[in-house]
PDB file of N, CA and C in Angstrom:
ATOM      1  N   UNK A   1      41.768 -82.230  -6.510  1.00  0.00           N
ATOM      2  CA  UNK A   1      42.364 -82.012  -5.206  1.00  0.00           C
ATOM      3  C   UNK A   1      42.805 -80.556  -5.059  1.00  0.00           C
ATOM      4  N   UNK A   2      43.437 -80.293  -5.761  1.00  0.00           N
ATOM      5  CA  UNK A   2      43.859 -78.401  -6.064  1.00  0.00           C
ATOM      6  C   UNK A   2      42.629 -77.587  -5.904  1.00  0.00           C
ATOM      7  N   UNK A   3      41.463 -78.046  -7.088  1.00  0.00           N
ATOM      8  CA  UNK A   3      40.545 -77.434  -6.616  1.00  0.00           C
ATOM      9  C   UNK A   3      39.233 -77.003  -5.066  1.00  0.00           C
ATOM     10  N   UNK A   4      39.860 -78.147  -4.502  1.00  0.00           N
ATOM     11  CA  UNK A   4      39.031 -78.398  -3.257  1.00  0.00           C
ATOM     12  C   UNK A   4      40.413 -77.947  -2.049  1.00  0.00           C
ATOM     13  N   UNK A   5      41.517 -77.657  -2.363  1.00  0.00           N
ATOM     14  CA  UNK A   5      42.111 -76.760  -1.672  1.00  0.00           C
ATOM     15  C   UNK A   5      41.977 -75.379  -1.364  1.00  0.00           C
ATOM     16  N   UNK A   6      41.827 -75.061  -2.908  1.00  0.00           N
ATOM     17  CA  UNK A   6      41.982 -73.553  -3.171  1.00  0.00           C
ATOM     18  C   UNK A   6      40.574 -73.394  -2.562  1.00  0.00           C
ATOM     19  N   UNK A   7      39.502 -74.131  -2.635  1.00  0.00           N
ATOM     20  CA  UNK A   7      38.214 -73.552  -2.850  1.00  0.00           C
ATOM     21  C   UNK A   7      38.191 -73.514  -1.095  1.00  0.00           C
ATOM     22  N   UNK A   8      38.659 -74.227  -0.441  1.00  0.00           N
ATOM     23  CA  UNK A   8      38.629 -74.293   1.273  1.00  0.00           C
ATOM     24  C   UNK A   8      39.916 -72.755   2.149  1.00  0.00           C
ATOM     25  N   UNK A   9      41.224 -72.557   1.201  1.00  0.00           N
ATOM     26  CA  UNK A   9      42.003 -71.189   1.073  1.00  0.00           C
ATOM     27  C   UNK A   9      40.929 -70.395   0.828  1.00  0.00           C
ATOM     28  N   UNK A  10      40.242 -70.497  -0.016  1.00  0.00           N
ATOM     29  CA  UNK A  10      39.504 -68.998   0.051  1.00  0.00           C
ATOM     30  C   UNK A  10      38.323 -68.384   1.073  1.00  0.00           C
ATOM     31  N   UNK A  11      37.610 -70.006   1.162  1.00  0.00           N
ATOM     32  CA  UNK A  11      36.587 -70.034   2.266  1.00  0.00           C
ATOM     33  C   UNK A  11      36.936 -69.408   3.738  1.00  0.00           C
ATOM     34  N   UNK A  12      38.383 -69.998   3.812  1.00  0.00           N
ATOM     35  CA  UNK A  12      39.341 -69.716   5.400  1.00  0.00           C
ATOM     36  C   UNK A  12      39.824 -67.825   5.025  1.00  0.00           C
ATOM     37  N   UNK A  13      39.972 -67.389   4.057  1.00  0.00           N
ATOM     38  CA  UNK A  13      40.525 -65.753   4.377  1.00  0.00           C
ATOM     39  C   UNK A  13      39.105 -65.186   3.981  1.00  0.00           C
ATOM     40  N   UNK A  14      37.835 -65.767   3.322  1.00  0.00           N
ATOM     41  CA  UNK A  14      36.850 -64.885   3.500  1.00  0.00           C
ATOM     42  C   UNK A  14      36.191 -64.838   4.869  1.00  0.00           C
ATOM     43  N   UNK A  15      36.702 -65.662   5.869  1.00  0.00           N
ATOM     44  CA  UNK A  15      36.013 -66.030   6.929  1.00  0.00           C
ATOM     45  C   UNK A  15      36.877 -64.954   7.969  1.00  0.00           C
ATOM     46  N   UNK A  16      38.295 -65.007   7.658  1.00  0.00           N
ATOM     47  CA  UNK A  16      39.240 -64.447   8.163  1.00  0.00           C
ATOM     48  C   UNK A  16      38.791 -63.027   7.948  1.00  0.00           C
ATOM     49  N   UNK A  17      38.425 -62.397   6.998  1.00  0.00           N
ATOM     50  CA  UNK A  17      38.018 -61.142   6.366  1.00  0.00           C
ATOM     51  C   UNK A  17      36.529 -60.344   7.060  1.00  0.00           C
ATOM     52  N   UNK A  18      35.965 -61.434   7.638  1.00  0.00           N
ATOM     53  CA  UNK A  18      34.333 -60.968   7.498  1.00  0.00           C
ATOM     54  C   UNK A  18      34.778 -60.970   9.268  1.00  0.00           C
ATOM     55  N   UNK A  19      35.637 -61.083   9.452  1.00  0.00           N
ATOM     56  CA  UNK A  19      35.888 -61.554  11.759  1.00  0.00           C
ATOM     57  C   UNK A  19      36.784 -60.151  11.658  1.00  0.00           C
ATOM     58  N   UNK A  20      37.654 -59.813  10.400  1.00  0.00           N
ATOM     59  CA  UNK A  20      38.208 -58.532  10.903  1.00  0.00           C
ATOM     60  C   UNK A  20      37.111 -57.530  10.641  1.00  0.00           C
ATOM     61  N   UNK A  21      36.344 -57.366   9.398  1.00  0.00           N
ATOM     62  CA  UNK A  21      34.763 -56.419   9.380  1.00  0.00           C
ATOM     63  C   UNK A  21      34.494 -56.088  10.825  1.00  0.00           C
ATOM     64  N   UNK A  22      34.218 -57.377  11.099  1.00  0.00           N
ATOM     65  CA  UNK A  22      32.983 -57.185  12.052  1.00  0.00           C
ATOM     66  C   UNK A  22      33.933 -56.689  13.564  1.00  0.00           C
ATOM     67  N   UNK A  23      34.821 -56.685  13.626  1.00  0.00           N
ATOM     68  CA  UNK A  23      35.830 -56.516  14.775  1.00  0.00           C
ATOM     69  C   UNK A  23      35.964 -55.078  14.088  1.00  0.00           C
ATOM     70  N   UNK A  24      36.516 -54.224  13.170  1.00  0.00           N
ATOM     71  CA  UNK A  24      36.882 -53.107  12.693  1.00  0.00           C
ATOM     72  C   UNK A  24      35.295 -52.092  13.571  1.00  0.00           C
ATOM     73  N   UNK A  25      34.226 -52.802  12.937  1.00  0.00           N
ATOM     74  CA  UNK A  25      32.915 -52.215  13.139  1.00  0.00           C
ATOM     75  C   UNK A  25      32.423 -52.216  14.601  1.00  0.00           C
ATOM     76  N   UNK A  26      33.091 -53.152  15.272  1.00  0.00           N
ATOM     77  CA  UNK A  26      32.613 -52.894  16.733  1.00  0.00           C
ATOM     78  C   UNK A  26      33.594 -51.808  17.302  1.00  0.00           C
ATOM     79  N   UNK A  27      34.994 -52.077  17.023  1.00  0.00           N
ATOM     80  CA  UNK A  27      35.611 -50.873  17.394  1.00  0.00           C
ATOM     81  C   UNK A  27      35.578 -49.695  17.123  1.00  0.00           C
ATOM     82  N   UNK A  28      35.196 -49.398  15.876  1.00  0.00           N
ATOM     83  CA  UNK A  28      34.570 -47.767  15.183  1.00  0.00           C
ATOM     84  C   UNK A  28      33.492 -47.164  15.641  1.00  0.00           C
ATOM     85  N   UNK A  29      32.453 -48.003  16.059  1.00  0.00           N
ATOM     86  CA  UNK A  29      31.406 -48.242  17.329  1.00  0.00           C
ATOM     87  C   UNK A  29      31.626 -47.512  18.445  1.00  0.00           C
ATOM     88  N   UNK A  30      32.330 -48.109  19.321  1.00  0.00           N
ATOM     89  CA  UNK A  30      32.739 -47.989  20.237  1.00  0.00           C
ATOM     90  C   UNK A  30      33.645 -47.014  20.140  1.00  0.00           C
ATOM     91  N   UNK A  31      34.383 -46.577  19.597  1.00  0.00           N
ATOM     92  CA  UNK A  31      34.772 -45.212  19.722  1.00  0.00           C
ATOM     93  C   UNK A  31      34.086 -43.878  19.246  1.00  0.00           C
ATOM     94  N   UNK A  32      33.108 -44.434  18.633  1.00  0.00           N
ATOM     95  CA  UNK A  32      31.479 -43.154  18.696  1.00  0.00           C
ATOM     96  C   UNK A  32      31.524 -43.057  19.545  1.00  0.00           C
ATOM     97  N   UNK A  33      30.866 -44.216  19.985  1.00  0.00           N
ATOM     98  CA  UNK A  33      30.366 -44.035  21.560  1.00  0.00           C
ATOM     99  C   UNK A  33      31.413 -43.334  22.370  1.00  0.00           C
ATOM    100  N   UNK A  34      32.452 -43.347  22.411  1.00  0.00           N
ATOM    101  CA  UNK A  34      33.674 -42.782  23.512  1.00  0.00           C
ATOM    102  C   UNK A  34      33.320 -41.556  23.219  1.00  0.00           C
ATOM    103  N   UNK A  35      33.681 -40.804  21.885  1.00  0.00           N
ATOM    104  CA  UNK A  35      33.992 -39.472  21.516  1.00  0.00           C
ATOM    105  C   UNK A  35      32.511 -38.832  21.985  1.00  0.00           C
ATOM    106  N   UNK A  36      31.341 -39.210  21.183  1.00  0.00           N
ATOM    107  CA  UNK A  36      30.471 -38.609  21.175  1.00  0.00           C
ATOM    108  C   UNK A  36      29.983 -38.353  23.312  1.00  0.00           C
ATOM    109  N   UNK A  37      29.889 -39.390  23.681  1.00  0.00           N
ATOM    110  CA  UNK A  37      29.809 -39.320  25.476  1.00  0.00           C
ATOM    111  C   UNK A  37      30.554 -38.103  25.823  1.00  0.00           C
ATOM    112  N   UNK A  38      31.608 -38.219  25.445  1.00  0.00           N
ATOM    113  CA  UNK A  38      32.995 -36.792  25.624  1.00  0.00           C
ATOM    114  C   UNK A  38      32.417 -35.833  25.605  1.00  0.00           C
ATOM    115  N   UNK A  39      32.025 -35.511  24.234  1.00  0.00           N
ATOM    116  CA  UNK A  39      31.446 -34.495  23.827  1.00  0.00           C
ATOM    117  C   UNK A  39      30.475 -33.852  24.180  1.00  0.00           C
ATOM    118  N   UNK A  40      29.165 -34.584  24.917  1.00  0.00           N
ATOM    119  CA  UNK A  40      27.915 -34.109  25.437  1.00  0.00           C
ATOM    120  C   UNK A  40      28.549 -33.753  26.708  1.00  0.00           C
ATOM    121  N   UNK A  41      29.380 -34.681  27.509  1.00  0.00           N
ATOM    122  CA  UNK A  41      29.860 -33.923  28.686  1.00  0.00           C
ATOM    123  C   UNK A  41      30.956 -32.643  29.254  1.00  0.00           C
ATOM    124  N   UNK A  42      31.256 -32.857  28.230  1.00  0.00           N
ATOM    125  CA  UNK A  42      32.262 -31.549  28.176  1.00  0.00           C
ATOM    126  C   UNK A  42      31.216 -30.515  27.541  1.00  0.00           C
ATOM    127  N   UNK A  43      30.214 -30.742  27.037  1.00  0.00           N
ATOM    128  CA  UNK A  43      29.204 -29.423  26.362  1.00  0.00           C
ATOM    129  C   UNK A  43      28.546 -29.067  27.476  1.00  0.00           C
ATOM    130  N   UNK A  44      27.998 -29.872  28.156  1.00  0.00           N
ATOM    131  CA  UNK A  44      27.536 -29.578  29.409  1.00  0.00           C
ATOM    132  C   UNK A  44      28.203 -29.296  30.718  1.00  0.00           C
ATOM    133  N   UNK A  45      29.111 -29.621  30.569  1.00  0.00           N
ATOM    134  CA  UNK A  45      30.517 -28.890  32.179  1.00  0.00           C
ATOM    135  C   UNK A  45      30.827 -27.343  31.428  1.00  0.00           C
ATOM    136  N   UNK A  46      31.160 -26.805  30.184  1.00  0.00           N
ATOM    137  CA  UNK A  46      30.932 -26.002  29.825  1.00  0.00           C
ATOM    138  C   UNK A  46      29.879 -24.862  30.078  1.00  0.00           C
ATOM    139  N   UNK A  47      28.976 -25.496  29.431  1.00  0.00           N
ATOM    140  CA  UNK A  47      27.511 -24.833  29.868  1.00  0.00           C
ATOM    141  C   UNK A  47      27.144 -24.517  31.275  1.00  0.00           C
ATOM    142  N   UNK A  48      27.471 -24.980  32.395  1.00  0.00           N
ATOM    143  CA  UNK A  48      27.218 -25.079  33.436  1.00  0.00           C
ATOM    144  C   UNK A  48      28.106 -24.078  33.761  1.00  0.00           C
ATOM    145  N   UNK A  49      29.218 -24.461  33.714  1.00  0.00           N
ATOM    146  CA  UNK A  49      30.313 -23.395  34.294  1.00  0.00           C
ATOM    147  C   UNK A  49      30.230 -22.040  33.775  1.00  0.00           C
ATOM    148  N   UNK A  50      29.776 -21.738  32.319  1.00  0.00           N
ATOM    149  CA  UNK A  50      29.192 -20.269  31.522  1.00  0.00           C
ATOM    150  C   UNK A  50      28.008 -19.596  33.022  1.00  0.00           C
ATOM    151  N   UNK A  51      27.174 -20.846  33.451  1.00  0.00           N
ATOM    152  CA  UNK A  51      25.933 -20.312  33.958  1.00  0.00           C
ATOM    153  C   UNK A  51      26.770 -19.734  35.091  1.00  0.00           C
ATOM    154  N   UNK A  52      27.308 -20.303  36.079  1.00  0.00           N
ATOM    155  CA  UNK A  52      27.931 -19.599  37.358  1.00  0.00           C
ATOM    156  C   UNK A  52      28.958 -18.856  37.619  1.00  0.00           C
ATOM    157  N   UNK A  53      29.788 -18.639  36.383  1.00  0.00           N
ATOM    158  CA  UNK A  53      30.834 -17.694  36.057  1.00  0.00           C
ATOM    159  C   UNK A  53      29.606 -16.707  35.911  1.00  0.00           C
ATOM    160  N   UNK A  54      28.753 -16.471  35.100  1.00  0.00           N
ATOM    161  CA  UNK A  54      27.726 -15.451  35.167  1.00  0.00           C
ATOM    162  C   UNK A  54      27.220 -15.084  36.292  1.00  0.00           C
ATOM    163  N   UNK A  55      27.118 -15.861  36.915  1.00  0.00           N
ATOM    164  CA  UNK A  55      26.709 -15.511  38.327  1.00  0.00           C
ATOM    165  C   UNK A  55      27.822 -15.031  39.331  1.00  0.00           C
ATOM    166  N   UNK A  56      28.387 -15.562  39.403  1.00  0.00           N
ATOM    167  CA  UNK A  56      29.795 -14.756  39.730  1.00  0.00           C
ATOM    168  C   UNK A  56      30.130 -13.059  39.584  1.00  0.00           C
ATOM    169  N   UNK A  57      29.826 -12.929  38.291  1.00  0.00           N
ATOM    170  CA  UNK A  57      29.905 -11.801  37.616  1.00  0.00           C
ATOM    171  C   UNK A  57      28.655 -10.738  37.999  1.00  0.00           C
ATOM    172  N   UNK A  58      27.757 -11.221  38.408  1.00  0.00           N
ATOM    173  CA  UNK A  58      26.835 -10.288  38.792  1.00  0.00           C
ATOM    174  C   UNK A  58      26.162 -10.259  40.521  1.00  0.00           C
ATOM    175  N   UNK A  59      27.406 -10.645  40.983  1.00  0.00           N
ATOM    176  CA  UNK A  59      27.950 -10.550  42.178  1.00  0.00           C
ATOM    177  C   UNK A  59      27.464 -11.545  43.436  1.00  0.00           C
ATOM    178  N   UNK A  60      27.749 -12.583  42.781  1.00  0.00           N
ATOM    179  CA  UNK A  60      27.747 -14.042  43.520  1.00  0.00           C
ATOM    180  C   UNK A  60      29.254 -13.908  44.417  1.00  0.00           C
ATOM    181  N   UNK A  61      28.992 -14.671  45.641  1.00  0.00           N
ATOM    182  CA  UNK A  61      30.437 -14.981  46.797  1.00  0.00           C
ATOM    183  C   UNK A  61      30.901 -15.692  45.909  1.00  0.00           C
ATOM    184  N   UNK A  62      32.194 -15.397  46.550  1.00  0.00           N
ATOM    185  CA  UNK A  62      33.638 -16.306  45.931  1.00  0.00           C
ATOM    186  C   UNK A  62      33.306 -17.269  46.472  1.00  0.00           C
ATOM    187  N   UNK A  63      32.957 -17.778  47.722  1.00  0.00           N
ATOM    188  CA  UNK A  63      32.319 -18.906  47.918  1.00  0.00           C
ATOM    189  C   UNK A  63      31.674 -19.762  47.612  1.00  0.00           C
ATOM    190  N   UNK A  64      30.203 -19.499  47.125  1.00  0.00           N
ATOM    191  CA  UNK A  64      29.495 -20.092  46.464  1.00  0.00           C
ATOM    192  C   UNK A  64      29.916 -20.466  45.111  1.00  0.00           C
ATOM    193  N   UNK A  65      30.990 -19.910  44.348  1.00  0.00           N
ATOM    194  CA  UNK A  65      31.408 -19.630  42.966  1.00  0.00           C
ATOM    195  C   UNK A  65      32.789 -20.947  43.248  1.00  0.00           C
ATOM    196  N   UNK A  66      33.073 -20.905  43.973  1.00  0.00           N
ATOM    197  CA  UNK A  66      34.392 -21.808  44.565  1.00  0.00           C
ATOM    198  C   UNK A  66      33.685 -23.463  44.814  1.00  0.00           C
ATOM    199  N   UNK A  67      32.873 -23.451  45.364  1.00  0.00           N
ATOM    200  CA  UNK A  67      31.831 -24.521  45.372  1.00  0.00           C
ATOM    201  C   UNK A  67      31.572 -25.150  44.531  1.00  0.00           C
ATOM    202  N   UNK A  68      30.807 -24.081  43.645  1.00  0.00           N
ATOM    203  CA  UNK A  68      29.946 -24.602  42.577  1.00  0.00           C
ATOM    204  C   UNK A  68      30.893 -25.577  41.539  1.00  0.00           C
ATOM    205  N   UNK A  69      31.971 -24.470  41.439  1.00  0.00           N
ATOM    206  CA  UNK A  69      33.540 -24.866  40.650  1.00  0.00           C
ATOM    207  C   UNK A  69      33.431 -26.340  40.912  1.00  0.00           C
ATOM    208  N   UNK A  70      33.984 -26.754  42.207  1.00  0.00           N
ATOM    209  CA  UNK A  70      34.070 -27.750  42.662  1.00  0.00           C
ATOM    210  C   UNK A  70      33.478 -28.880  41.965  1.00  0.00           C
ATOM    211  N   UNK A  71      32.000 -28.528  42.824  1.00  0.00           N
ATOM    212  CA  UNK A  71      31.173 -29.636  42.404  1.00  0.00           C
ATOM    213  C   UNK A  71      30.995 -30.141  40.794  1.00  0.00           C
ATOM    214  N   UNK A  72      31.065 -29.073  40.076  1.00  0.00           N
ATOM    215  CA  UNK A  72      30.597 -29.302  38.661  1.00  0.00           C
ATOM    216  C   UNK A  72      31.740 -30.290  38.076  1.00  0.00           C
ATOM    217  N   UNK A  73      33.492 -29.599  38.476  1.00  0.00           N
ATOM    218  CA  UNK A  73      34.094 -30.412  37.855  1.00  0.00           C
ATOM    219  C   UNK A  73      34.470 -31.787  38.242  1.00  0.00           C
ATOM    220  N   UNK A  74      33.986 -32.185  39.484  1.00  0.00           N
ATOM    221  CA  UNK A  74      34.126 -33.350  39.755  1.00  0.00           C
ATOM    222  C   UNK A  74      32.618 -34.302  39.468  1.00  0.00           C
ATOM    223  N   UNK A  75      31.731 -33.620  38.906  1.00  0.00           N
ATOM    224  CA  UNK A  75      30.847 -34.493  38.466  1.00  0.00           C
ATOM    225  C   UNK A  75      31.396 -34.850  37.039  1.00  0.00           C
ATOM    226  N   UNK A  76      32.305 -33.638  35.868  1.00  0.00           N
ATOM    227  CA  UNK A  76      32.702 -34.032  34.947  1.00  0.00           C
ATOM    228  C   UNK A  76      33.493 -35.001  34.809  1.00  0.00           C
ATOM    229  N   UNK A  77      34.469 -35.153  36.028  1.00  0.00           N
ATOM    230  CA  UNK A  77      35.390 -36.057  35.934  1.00  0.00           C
ATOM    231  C   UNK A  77      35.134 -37.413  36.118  1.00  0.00           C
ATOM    232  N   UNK A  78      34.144 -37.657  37.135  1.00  0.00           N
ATOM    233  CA  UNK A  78      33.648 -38.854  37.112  1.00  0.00           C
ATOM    234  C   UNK A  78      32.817 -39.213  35.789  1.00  0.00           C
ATOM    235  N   UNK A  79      32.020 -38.549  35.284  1.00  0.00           N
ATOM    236  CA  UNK A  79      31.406 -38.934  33.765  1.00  0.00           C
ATOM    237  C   UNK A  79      32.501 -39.145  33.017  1.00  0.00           C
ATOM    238  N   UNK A  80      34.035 -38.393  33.014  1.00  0.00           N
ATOM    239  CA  UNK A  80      34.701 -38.759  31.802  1.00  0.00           C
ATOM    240  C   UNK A  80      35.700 -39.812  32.511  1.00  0.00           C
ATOM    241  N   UNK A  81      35.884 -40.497  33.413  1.00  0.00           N
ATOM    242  CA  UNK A  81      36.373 -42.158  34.152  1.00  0.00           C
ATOM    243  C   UNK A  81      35.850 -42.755  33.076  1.00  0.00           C
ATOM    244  N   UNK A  82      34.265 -42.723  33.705  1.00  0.00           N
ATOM    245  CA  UNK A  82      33.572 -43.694  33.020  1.00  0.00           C
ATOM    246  C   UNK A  82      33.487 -44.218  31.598  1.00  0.00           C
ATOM    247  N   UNK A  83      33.972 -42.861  30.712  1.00  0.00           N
ATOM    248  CA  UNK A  83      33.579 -43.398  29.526  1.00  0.00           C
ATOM    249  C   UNK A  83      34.402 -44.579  28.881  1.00  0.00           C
ATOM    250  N   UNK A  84      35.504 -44.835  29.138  1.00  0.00           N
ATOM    251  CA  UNK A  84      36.557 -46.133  29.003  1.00  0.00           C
ATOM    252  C   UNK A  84      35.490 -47.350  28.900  1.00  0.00           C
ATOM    253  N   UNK A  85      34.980 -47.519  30.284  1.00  0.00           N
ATOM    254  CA  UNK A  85      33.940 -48.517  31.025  1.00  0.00           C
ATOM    255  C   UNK A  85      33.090 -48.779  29.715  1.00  0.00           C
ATOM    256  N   UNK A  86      32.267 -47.610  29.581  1.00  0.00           N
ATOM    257  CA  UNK A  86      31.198 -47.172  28.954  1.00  0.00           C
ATOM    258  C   UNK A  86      31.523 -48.150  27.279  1.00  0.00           C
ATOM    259  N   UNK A  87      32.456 -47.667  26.804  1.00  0.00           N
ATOM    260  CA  UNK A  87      33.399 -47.729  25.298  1.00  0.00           C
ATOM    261  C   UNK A  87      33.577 -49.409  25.241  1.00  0.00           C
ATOM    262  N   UNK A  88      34.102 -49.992  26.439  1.00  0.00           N
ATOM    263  CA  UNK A  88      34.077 -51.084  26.449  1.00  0.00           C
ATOM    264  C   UNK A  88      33.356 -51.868  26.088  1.00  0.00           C
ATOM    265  N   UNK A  89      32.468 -51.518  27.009  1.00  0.00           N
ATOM    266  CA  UNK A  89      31.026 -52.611  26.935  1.00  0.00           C
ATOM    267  C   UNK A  89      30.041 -52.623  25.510  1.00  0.00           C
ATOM    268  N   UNK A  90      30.448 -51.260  25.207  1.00  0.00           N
ATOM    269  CA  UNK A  90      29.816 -50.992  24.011  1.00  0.00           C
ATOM    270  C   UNK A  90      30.146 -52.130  22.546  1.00  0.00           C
ATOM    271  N   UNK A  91      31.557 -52.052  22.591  1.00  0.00           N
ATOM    272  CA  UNK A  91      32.445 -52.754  21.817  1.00  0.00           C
ATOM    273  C   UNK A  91      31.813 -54.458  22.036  1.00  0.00           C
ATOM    274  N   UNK A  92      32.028 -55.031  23.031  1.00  0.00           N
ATOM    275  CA  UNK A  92      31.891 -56.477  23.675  1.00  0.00           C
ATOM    276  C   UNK A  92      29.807 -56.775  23.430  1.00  0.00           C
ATOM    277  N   UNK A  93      29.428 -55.714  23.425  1.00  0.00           N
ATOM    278  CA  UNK A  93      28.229 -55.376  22.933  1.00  0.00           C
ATOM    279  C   UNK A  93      27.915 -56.055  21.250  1.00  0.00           C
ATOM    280  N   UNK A  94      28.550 -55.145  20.252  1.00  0.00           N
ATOM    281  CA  UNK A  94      29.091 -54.914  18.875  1.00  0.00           C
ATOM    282  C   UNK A  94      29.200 -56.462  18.754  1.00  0.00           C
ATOM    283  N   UNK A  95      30.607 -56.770  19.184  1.00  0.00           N
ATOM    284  CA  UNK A  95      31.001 -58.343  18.831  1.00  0.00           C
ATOM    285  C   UNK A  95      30.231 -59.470  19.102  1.00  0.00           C
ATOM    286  N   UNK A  96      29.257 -59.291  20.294  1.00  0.00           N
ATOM    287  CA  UNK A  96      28.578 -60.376  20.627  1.00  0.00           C
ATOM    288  C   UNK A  96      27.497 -60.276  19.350  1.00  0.00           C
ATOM    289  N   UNK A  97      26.828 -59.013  19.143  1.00  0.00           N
ATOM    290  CA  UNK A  97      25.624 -59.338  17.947  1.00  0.00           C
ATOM    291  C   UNK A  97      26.185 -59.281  16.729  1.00  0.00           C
ATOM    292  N   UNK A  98      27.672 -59.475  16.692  1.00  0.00           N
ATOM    293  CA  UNK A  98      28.214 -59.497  15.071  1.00  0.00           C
ATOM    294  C   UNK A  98      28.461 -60.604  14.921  1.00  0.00           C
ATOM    295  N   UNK A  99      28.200 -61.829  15.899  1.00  0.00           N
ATOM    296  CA  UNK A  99      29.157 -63.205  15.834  1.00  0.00           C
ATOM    297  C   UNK A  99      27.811 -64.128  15.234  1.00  0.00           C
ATOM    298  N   UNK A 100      27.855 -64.737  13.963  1.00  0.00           N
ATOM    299  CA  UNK A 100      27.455 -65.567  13.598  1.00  0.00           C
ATOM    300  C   UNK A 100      26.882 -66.853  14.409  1.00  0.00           C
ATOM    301  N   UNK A 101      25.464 -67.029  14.601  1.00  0.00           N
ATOM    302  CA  UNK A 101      25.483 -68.571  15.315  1.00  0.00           C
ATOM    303  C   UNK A 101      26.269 -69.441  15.355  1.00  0.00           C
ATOM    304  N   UNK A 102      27.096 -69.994  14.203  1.00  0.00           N
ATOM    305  CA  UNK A 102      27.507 -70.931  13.737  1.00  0.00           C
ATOM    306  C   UNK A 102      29.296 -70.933  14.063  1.00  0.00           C
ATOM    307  N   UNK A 103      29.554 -69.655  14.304  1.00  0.00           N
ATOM    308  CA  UNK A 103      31.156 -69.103  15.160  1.00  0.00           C
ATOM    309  C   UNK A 103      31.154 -69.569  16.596  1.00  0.00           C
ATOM    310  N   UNK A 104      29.725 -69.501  16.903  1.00  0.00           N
ATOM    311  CA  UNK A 104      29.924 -69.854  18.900  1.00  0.00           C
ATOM    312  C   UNK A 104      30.120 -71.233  18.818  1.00  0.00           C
ATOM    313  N   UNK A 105      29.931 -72.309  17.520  1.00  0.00           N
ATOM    314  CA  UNK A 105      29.583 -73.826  17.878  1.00  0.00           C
ATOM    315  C   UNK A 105      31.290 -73.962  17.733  1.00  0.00           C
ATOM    316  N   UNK A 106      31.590 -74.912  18.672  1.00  0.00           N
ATOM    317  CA  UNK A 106      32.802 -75.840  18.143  1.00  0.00           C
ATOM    318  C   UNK A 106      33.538 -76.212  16.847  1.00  0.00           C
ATOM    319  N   UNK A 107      34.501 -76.444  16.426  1.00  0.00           N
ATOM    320  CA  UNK A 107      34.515 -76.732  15.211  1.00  0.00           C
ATOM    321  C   UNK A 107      34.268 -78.586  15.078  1.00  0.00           C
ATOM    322  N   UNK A 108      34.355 -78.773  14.173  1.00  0.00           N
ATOM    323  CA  UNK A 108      34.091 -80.390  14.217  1.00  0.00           C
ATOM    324  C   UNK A 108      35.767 -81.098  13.848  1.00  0.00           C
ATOM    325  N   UNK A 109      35.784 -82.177  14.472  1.00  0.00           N
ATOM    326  CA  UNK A 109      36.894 -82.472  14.525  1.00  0.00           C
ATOM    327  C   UNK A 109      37.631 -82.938  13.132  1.00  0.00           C
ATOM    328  N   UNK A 110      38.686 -82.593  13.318  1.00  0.00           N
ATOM    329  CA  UNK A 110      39.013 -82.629  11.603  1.00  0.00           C
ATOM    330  C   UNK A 110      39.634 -84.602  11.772  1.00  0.00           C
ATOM    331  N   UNK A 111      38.946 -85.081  10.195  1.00  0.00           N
ATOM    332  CA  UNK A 111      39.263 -86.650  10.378  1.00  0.00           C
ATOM    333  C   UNK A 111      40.362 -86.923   9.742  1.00  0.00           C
ATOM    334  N   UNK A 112      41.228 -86.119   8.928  1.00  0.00           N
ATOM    335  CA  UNK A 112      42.491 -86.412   8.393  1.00  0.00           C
ATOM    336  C   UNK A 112      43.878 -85.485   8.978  1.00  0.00           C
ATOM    337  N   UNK A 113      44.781 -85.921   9.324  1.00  0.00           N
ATOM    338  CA  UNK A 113      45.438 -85.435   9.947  1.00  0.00           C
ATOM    339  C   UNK A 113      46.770 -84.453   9.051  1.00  0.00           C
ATOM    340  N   UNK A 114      47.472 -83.762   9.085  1.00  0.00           N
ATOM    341  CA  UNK A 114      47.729 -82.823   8.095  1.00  0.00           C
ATOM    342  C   UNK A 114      49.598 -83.673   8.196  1.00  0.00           C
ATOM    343  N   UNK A 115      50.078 -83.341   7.226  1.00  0.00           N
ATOM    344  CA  UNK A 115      51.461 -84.470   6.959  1.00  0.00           C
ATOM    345  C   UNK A 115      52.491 -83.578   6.305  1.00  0.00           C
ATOM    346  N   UNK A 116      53.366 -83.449   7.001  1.00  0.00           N
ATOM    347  CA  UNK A 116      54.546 -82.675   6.559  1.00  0.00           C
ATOM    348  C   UNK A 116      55.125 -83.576   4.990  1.00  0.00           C
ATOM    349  N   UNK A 117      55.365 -82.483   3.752  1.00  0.00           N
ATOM    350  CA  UNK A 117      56.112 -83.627   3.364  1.00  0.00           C
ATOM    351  C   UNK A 117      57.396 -83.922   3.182  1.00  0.00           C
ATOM    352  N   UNK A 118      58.043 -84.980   2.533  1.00  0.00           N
ATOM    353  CA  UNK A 118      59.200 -85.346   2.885  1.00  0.00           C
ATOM    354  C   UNK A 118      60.204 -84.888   1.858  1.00  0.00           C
TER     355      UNK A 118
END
């Protein structure tokens, strides 16, 4: 009886163990995905803004330079909203192909009922 306890304790925290893995790994995931998205877009709002500050400089309107401003950083800003969105799904992504067939089924109903003792 001890032995078919312990042996079902261990079964329950390796099971417990392999749901935090796979949860650790979707979230480490998913925050690639966050940082790295960041990163290409801020390399590129950068880059962009180098190009028309240059232009600026070799005697572009304050206008057009005021514009451009504009537009660029509100395309950045909307790319960096998104990446939350983005991070999310990524994650919910992760967990769905980390979940074991046999995790989505029901459990089966347990036939002995558990007894405080006295």
């Amino acid at each position: 009886m001890a032995q078919a306890t312990a042996s079902t304790t261990n079964e329950e925290v390796r099971s417990i163990m392999l749901e935090l893995a796979r949860t650790e790994l979707a979230a480490v995931g998913s925050a690639l995905k966050f940082w790295g998205d960041w990163v290409a877009s801020a390399d590129k709002y950068t880059q962009q803004l180098r190009a028309e500050i240059d232009k600026a400089d070799q005697g572009g309107t304050s206008q057009q330079f005021v514009g451009k401003l504009g537009d660029l950083t509100r395309e950045y800003l909307r790319e960096v909203v998104a990446l939350p969105a983005a991070a999310v799904e990524r994650f919910n992504q992760e967990i769905e192909k980390t979940v074991p067939a046999a995790a989505t089924t029901p459990a089966a109903k347990r036939k002995r009922r558990a007894r405080a003792k006295e």
